[in-house]
Protein backbone atom coordinates (compact mmCIF):
# COMPACT_ATOMS: atom_id res chain seq x y z
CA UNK A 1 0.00 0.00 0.00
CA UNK A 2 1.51 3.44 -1.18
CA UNK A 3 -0.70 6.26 -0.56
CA UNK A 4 1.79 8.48 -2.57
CA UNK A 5 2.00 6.85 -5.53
CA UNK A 6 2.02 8.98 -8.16
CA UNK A 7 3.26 11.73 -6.77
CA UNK A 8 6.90 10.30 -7.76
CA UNK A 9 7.71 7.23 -8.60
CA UNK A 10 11.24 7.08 -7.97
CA UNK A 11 11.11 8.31 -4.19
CA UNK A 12 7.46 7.30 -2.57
CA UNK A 13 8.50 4.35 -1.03
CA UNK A 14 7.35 4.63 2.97
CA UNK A 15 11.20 4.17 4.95
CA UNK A 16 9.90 3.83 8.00
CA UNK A 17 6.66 3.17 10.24
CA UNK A 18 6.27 4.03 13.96
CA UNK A 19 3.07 3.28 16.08
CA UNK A 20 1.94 3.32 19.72
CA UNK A 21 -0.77 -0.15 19.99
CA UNK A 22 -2.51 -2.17 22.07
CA UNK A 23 -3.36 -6.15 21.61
CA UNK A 24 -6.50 -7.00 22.48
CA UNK A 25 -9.20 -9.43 20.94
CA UNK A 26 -6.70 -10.85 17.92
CA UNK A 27 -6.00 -7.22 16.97
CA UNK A 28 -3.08 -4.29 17.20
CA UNK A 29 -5.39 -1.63 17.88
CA UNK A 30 -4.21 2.14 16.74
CA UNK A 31 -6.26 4.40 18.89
CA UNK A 32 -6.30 8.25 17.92
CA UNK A 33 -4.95 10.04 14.61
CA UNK A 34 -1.13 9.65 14.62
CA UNK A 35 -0.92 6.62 16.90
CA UNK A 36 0.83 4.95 13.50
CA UNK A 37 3.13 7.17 11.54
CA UNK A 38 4.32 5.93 8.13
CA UNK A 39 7.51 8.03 6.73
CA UNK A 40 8.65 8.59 3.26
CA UNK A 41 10.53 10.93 1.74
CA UNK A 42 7.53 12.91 0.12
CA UNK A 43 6.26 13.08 3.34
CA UNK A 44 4.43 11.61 6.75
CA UNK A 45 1.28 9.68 7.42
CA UNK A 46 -0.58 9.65 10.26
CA UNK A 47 -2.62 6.68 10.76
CA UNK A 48 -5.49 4.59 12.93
CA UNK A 49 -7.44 1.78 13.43
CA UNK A 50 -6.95 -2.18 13.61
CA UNK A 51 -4.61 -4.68 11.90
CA UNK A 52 -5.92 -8.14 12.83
CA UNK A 53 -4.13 -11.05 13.27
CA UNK A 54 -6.11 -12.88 10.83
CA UNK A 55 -4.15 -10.24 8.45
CA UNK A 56 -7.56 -7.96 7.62
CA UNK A 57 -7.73 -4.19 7.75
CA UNK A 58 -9.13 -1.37 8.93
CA UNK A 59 -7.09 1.54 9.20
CA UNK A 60 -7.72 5.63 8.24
CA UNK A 61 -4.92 7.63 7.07
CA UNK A 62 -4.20 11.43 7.14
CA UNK A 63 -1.70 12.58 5.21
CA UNK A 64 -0.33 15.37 6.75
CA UNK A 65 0.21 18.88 4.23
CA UNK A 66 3.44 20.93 4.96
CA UNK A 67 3.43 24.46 6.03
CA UNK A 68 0.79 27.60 6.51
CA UNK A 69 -1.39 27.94 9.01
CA UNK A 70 -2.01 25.36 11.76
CA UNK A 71 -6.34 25.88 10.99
CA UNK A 72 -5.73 25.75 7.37
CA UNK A 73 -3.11 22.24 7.54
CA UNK A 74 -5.52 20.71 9.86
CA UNK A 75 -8.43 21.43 7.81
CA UNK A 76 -6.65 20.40 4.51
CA UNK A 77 -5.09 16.73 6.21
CA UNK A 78 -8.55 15.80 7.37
CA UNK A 79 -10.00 16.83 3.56
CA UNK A 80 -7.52 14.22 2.46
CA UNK A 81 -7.74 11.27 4.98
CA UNK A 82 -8.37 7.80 3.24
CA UNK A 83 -9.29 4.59 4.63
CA UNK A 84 -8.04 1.14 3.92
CA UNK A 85 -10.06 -2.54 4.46
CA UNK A 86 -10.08 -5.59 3.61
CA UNK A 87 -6.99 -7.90 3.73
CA UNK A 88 -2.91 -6.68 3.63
CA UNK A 89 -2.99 -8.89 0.52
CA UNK A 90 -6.10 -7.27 -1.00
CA UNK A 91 -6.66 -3.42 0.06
CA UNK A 92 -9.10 -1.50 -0.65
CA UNK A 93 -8.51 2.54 -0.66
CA UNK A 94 -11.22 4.76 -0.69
CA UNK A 95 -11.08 8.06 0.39
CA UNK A 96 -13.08 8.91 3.68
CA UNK A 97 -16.23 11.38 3.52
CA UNK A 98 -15.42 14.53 5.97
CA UNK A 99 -18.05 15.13 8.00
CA UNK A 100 -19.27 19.14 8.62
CA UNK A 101 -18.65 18.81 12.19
CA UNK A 102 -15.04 17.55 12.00
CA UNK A 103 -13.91 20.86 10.18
């Protein structure tokens, strides 16, 4: 899974992946935006949600945007969050509806 690709093919490949879980029920649980952090060198992911042992999905991503304002960067990662089910073999991406309230 490469939420960058695209952007530039020759340097989008995530380096490096950080997260703060807990195990519970068959599951690493990722609770709260930035609780998994993916690094590339086009730039950081925060992440959340559940990867099961049983190797299925469920994870929201927030890419996070690079200078002005603190309002306007949070406003603009949570316009382009994206989720990710289904298995790490078979992922599906969409990107995640922003609700009114959560601007």
């Amino acid at each position: 899974i490469n939420p960058f690709e695209g952007l530039n093919r020759r340097n989008n490949k995530i380096k490096e992946a950080d997260g703060i879980f807990t195990i519970a029920n068959s599951a690493f649980e990722f609770k709260g935006m930035g609780s998994l952090k993916l690094d590339s060198p086009t730039g950081e992911i925060f992440g959340k949600g559940k990867f099961n042992f049983d190797r299925t999905i469920d994870l929201i991503f927030e890419p996070q945007t690079l200078g002005g304002t603190p309002l306007i960067s949070d406003i603009a990662n949570r316009l382009l969050r994206f989720r990710v089910m289904g298995t790490i073999d078979d992922p599906e991406i969409t990107v995640r509806k922003v609700k009114q309230q959560e601007l």
